[in-house]
C-alpha atoms as a PDB file:
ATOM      1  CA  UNK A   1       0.000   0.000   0.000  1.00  0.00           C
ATOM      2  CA  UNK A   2       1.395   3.203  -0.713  1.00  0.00           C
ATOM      3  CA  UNK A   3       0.671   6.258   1.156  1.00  0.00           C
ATOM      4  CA  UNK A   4       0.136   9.743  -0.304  1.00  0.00           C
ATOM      5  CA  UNK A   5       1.943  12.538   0.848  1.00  0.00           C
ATOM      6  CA  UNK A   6       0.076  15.519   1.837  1.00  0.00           C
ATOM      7  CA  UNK A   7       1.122  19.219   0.431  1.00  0.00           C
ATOM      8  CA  UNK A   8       3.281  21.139   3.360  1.00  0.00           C
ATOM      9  CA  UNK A   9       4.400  24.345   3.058  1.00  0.00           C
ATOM     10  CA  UNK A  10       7.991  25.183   4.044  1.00  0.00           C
ATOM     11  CA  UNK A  11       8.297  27.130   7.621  1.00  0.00           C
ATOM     12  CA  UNK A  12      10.976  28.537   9.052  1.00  0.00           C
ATOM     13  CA  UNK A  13      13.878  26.015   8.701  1.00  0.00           C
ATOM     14  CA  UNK A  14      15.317  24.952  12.572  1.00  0.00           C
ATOM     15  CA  UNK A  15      18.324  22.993  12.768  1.00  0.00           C
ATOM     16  CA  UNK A  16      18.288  19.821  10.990  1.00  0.00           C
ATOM     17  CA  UNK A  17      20.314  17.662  13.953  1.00  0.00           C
ATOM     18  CA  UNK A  18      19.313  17.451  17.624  1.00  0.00           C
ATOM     19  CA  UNK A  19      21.400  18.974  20.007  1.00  0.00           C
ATOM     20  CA  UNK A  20      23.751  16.510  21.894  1.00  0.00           C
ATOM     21  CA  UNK A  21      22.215  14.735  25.223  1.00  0.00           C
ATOM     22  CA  UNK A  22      18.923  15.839  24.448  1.00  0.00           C
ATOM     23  CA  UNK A  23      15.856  13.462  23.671  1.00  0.00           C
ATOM     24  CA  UNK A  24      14.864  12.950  20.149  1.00  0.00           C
ATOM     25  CA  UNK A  25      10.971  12.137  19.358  1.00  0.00           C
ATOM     26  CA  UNK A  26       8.618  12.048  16.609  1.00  0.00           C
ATOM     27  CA  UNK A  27       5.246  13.661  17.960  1.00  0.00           C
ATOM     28  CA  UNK A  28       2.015  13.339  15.958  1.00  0.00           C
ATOM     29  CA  UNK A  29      -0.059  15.738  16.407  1.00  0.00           C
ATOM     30  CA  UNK A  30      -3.133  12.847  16.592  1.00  0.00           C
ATOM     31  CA  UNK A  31      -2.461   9.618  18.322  1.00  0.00           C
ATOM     32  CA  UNK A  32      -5.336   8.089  17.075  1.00  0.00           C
ATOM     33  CA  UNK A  33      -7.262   8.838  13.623  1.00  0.00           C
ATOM     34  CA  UNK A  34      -9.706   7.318  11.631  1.00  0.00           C
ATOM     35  CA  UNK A  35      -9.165   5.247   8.056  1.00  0.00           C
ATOM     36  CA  UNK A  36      -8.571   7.671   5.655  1.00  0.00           C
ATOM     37  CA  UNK A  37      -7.239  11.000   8.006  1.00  0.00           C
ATOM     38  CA  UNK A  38      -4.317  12.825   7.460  1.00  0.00           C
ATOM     39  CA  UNK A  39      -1.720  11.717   9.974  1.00  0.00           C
ATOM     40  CA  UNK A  40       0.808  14.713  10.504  1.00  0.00           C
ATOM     41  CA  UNK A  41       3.341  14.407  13.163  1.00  0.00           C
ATOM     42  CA  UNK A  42       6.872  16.492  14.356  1.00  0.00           C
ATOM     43  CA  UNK A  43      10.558  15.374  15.364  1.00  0.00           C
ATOM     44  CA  UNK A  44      11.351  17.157  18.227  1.00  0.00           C
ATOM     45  CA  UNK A  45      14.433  17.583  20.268  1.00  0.00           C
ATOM     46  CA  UNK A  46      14.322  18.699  24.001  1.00  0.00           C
ATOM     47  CA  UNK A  47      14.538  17.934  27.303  1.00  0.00           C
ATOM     48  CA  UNK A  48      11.613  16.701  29.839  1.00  0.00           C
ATOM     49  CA  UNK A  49       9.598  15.769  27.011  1.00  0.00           C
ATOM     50  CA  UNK A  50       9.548  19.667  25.914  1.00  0.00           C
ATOM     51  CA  UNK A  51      11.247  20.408  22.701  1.00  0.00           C
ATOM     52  CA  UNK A  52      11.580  22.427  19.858  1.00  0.00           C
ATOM     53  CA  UNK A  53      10.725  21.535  16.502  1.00  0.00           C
ATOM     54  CA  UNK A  54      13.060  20.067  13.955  1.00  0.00           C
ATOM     55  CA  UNK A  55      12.157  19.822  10.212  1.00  0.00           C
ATOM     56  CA  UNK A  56      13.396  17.038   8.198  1.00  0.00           C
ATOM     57  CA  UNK A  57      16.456  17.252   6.588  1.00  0.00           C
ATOM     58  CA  UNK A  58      17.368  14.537   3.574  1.00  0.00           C
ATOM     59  CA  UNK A  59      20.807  15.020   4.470  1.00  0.00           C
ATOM     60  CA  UNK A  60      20.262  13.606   8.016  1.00  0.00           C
ATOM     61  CA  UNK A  61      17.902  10.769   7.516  1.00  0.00           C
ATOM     62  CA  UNK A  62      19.252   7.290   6.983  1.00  0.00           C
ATOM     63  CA  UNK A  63      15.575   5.803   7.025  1.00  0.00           C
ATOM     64  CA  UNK A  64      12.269   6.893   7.371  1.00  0.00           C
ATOM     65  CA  UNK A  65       9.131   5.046   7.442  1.00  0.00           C
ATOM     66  CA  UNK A  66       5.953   3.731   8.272  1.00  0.00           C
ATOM     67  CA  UNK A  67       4.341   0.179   8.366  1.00  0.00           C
ATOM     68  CA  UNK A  68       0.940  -0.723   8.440  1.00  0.00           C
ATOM     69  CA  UNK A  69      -0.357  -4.246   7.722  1.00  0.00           C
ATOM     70  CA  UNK A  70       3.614  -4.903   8.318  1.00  0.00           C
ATOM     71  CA  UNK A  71       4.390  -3.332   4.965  1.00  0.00           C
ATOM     72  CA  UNK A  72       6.963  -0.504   5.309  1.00  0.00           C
ATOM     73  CA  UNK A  73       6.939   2.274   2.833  1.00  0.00           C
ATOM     74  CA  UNK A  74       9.752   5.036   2.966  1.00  0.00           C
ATOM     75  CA  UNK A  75       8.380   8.491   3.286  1.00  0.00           C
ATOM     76  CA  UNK A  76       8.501  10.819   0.666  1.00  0.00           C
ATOM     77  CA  UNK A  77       9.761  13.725   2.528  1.00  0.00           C
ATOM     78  CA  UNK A  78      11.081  17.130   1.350  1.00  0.00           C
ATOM     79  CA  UNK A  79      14.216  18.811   2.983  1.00  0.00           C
ATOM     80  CA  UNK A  80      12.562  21.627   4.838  1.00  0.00           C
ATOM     81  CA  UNK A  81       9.389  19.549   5.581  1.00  0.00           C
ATOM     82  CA  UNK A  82       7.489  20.528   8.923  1.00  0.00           C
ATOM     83  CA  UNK A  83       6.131  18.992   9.819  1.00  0.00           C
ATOM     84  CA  UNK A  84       7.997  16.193   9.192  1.00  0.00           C
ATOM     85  CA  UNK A  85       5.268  13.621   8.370  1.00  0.00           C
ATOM     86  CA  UNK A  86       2.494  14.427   6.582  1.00  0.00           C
ATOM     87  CA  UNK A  87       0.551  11.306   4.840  1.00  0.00           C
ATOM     88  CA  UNK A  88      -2.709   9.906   4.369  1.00  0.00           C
ATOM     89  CA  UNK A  89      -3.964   6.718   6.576  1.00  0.00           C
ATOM     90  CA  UNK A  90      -4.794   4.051   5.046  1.00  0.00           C
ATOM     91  CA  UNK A  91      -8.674   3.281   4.714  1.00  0.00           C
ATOM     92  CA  UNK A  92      -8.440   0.259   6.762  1.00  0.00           C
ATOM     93  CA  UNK A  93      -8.105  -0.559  10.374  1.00  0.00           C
ATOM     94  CA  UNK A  94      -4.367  -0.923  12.077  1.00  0.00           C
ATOM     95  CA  UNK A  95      -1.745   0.158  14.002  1.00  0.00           C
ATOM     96  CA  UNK A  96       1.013   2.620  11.884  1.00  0.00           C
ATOM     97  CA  UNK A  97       4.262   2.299  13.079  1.00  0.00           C
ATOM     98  CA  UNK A  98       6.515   5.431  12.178  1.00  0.00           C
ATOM     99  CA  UNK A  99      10.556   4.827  12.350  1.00  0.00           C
ATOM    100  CA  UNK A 100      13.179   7.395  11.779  1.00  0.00           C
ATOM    101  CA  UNK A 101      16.844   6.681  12.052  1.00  0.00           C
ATOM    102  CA  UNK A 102      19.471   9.219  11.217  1.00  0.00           C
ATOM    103  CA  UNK A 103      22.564   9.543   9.873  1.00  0.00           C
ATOM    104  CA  UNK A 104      25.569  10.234  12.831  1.00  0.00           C
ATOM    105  CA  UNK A 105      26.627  13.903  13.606  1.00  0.00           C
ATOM    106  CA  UNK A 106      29.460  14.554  15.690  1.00  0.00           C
ATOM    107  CA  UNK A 107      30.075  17.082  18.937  1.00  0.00           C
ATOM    108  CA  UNK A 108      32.931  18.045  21.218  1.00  0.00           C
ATOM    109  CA  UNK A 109      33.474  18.133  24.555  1.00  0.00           C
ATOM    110  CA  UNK A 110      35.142  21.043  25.559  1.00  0.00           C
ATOM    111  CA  UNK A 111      35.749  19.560  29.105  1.00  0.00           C
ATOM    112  CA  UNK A 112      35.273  16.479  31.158  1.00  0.00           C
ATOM    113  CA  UNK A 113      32.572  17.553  33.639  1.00  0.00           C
ATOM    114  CA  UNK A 114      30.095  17.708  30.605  1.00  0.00           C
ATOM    115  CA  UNK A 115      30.672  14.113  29.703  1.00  0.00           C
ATOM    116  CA  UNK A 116      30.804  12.488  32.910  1.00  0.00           C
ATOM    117  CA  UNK A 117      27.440  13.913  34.069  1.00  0.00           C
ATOM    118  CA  UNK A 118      26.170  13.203  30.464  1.00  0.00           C
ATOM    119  CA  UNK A 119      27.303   8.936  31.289  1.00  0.00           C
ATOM    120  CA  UNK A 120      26.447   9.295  34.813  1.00  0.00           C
ATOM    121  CA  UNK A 121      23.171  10.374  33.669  1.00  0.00           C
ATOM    122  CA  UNK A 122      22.805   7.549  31.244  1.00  0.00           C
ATOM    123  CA  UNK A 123      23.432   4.882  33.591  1.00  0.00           C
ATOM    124  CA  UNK A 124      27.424   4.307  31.808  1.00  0.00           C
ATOM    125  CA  UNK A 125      29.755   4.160  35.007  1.00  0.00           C
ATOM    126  CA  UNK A 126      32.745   2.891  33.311  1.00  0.00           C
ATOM    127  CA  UNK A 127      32.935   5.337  30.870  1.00  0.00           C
ATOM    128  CA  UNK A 128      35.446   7.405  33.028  1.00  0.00           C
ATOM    129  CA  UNK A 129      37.778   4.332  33.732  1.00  0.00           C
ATOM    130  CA  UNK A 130      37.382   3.198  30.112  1.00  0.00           C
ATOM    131  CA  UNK A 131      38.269   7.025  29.103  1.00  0.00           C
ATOM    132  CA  UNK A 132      41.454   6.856  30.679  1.00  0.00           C
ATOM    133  CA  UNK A 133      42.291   3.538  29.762  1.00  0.00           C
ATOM    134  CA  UNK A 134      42.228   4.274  25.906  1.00  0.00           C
ATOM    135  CA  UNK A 135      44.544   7.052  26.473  1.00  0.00           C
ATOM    136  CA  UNK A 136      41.966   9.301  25.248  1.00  0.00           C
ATOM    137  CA  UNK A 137      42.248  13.201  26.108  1.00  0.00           C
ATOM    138  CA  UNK A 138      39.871  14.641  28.578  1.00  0.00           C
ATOM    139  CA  UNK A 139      39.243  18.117  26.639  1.00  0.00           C
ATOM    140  CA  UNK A 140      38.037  18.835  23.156  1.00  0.00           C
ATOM    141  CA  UNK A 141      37.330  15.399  22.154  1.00  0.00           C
ATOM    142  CA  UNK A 142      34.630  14.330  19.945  1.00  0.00           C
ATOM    143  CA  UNK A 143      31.363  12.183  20.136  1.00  0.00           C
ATOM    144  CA  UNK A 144      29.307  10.873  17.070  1.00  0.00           C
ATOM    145  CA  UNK A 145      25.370  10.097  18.023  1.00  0.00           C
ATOM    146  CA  UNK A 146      22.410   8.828  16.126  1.00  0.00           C
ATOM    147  CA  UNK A 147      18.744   8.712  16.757  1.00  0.00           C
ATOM    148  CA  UNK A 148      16.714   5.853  15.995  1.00  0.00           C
ATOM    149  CA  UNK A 149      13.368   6.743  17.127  1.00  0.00           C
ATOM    150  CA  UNK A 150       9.604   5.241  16.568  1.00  0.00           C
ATOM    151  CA  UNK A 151       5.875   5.909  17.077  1.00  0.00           C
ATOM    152  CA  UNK A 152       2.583   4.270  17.490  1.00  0.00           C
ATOM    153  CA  UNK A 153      -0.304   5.588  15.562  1.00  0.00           C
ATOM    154  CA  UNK A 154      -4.166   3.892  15.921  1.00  0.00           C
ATOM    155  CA  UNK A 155      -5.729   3.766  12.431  1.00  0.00           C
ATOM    156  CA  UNK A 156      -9.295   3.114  13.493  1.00  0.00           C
ATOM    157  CA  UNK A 157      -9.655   0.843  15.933  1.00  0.00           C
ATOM    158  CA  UNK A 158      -5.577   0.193  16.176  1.00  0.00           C
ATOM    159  CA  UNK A 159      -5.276  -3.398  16.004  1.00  0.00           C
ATOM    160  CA  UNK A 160      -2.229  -4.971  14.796  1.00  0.00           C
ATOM    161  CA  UNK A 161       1.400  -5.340  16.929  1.00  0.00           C
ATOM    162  CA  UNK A 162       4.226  -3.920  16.684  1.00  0.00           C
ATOM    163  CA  UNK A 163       7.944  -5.941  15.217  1.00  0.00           C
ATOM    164  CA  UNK A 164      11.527  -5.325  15.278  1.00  0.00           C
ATOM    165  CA  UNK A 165      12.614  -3.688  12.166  1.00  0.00           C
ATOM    166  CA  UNK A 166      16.463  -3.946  12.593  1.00  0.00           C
ATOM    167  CA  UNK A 167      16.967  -0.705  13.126  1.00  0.00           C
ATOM    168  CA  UNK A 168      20.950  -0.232  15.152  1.00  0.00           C
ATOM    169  CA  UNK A 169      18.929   0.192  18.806  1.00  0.00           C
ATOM    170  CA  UNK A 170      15.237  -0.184  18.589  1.00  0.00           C
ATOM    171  CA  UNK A 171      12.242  -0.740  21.432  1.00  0.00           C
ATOM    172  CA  UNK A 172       9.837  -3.041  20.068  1.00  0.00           C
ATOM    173  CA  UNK A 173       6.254  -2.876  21.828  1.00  0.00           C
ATOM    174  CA  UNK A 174       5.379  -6.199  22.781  1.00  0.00           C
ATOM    175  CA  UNK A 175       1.634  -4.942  24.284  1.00  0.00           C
ATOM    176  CA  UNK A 176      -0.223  -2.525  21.967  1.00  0.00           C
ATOM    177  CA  UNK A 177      -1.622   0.403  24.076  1.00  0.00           C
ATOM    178  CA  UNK A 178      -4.883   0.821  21.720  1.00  0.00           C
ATOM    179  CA  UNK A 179      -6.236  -3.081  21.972  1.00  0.00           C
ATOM    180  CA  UNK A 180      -9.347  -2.835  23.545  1.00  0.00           C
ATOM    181  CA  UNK A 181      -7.775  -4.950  26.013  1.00  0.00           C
ATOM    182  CA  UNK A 182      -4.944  -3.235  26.906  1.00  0.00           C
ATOM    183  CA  UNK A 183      -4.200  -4.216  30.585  1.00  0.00           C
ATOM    184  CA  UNK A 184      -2.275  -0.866  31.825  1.00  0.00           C
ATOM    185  CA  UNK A 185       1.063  -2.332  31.730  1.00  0.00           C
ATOM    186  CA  UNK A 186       3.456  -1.733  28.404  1.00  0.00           C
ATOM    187  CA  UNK A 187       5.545  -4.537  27.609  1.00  0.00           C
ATOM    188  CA  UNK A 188       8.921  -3.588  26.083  1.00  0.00           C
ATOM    189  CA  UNK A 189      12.172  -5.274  24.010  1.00  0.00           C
ATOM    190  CA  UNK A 190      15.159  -3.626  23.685  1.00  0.00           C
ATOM    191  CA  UNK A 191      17.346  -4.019  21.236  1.00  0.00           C
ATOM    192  CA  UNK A 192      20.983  -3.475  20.183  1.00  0.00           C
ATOM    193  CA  UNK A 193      21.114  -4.459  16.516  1.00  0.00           C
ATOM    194  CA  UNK A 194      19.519  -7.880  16.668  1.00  0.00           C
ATOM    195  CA  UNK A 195      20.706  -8.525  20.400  1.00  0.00           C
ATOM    196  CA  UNK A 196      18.024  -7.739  23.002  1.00  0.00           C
ATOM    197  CA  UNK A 197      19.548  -5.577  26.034  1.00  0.00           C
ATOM    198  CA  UNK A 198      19.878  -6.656  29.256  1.00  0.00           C
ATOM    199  CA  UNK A 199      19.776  -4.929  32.172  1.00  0.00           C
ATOM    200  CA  UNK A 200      19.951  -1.553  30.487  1.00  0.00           C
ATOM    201  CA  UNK A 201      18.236   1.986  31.855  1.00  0.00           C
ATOM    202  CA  UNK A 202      14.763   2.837  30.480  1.00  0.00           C
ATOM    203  CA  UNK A 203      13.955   6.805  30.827  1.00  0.00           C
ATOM    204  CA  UNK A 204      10.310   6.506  30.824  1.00  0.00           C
ATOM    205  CA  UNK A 205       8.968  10.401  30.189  1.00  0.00           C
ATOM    206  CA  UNK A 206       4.944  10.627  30.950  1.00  0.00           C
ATOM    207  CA  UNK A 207       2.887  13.504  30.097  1.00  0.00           C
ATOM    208  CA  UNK A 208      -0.343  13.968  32.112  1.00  0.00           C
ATOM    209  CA  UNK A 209      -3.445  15.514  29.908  1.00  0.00           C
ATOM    210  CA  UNK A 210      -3.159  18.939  31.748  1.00  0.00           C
ATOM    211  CA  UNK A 211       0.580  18.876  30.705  1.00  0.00           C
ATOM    212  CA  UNK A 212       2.453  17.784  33.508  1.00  0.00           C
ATOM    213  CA  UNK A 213       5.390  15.960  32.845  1.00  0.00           C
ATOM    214  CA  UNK A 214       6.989  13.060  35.266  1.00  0.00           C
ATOM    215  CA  UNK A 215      10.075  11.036  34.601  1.00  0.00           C
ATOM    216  CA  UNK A 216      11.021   7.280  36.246  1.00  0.00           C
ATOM    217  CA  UNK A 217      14.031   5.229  35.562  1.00  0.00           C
ATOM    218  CA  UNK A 218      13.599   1.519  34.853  1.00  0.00           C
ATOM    219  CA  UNK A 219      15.410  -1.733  34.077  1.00  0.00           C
ATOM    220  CA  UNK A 220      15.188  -4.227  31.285  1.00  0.00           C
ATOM    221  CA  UNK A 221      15.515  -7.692  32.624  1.00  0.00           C
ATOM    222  CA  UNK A 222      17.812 -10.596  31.848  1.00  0.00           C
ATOM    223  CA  UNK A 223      15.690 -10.823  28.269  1.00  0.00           C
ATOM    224  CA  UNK A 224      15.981  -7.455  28.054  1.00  0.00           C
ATOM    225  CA  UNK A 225      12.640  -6.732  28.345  1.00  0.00           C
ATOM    226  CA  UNK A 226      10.314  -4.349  30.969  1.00  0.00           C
ATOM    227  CA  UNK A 227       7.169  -3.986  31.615  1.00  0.00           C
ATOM    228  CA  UNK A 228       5.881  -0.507  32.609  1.00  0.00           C
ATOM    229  CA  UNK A 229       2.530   0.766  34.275  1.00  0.00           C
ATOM    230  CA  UNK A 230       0.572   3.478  32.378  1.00  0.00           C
ATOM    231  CA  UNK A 231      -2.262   5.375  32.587  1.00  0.00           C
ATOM    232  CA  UNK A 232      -5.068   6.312  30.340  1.00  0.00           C
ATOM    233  CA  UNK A 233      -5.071   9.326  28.688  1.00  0.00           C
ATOM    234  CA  UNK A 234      -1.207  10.034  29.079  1.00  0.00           C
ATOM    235  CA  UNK A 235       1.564  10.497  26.350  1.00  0.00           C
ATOM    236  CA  UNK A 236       4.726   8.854  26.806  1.00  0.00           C
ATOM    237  CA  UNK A 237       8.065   8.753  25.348  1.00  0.00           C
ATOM    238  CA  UNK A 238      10.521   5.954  26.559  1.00  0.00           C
ATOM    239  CA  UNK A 239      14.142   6.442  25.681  1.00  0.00           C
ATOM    240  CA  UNK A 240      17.424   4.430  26.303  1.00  0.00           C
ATOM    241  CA  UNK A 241      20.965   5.376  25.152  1.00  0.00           C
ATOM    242  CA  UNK A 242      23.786   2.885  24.172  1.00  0.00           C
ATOM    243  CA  UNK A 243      27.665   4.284  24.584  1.00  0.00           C
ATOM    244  CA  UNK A 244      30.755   2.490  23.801  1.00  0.00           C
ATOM    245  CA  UNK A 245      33.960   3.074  21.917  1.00  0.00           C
ATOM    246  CA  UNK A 246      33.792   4.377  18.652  1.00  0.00           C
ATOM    247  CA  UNK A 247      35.355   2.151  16.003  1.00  0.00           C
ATOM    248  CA  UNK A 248      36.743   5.531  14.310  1.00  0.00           C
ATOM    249  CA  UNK A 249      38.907   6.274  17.744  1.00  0.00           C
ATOM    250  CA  UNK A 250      42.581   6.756  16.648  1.00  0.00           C
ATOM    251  CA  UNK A 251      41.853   6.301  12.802  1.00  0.00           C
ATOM    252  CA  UNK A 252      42.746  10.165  12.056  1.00  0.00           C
ATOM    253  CA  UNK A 253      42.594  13.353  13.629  1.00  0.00           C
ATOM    254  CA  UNK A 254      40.297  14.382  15.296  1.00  0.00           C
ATOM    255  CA  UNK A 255      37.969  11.131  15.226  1.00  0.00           C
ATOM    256  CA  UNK A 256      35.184  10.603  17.540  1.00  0.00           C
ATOM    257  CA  UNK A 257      36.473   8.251  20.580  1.00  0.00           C
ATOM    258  CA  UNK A 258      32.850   7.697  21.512  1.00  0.00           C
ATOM    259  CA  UNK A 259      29.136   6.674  19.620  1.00  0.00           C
ATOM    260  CA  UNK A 260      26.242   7.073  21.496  1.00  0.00           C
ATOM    261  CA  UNK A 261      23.018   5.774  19.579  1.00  0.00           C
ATOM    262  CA  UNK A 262      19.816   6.643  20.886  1.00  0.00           C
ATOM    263  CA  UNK A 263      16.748   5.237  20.789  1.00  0.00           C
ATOM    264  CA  UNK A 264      13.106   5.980  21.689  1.00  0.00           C
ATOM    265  CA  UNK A 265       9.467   4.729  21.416  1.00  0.00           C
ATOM    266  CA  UNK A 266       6.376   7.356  21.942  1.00  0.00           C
ATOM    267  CA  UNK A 267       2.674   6.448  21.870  1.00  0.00           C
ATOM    268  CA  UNK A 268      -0.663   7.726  23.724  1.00  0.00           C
ATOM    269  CA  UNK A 269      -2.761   5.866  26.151  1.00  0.00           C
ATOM    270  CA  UNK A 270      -6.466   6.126  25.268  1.00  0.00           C
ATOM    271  CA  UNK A 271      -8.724   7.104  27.667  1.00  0.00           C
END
């Protein structure tokens, strides 16, 4: 099935890459629509679930998508685009799944403190010990980060589940939050390529309807899943952040000793 792309006019153009250590999302602006709707939706970039809004640059997207019926189709997007999904529903029931992964930028760390509260923060005690084990200088060295982010979107009545997709660090939702059925509890993978992740930090970001925003830390388990409680009516965005050695470390000047790849899931509880 292929999905039209609605007409968009250009806005102002914001910076095409997310600022380092800050989330990454896609937002729709409509969790749920019916067959047929226009399903528009914005990356943002922010902190606390607040962010500013990013258009889409070509230059900066490695994949973008949606699936319905399991069927990806890439996204015909234009560099400038916001927002940065604008298509047509299909005229059937499901659940869309939007992905987005991007292409890796790179930022440096003027000084230590920045980075260490940046790993601290990201549940990555090592990273000091590993730092100074590589040899690696402790001012003006560089990072390189991706985003590989997804959304849920109920056509209709929602139905359908969600898969992995093989994006490089992916959450796969294992419950769908639209069934009719839907206990209260999301059931999460992880992923790191086609690995699942275990015992890795979950940043779970929940927005109440009168716009209150509360943030809990959680744990995948030894099959590097979790299961989280929810609540009708809320928006959430879960996020988790993998950093290790960059294979470019040492290869010529000024290469990134680090990669951090980031991923996140968002979705809407219905009420």
């Amino acid at each position: 099935m292929k999905f039209s792309r609605l007409f968009a006019p250009v806005f102002c153009v914001l910076a095409a890459l997310p600022a380092v250590a800050h989330e990454f999302w896609i937002s729709p602006e409509k969790y749920q629509v019916a067959p047929g709707a226009a399903i528009r939706a914005h990356f943002r970039n922010g902190e606390s679930f607040k962010g500013n809004t990013l258009s889409f640059f070509d230059r900066s997207s490695a994949r973008y998508e949606v699936v319905f019926s399991g069927n990806p189709e890439p996204v015909l997007a234009r560099a400038g685009d916001s927002p940065a999904l604008a298509v047509d529903a299909p005229d059937s029931d499901g659940l869309m799944v939007v992905l987005h992964e991007t292409t890796p930028s790179k930022i440096t760390y003027k000084t230590w403190e920045k980075f260490a509260r940046f790993a601290a923060h990201k549940d990555f005690p090592q990273a000091e010990a590993d730092h100074d084990a590589a040899g690696w200088p402790r001012e003006n060295f560089k990072e390189s980060y991706t985003r590989h982010v997804k959304s849920l979107v109920a056509v209709g009545d929602g139905a359908g589940s969600d898969a992995h997709y093989k994006m490089a660090t992916e959450f796969v939702a294992l419950t769908n939050p639209y069934d009719a059925g839907f206990d209260g509890t999301m059931h999460i993978a992880l992923y790191d390529q086609d690995a699942r992740r275990p015992d890795a930090q979950v940043e779970v970001f929940d927005r109440a309807p009168g716009g209150a925003v509360t943030v809990t830390l959680h744990r995948t388990d030894a099959a590097g899943e979790a299961r989280i409680p929810v609540s009708p009516g809320h928006e959430y965005l879960f996020d988790a952040v993998i950093l290790r050695p960059s294979p470019e470390a040492g290869n010529y000047d000024n290469a990134p000793v680090w990669d951090t790849l980031w991923a996140a899931l968002t979705f809407r509880v219905p009420e």
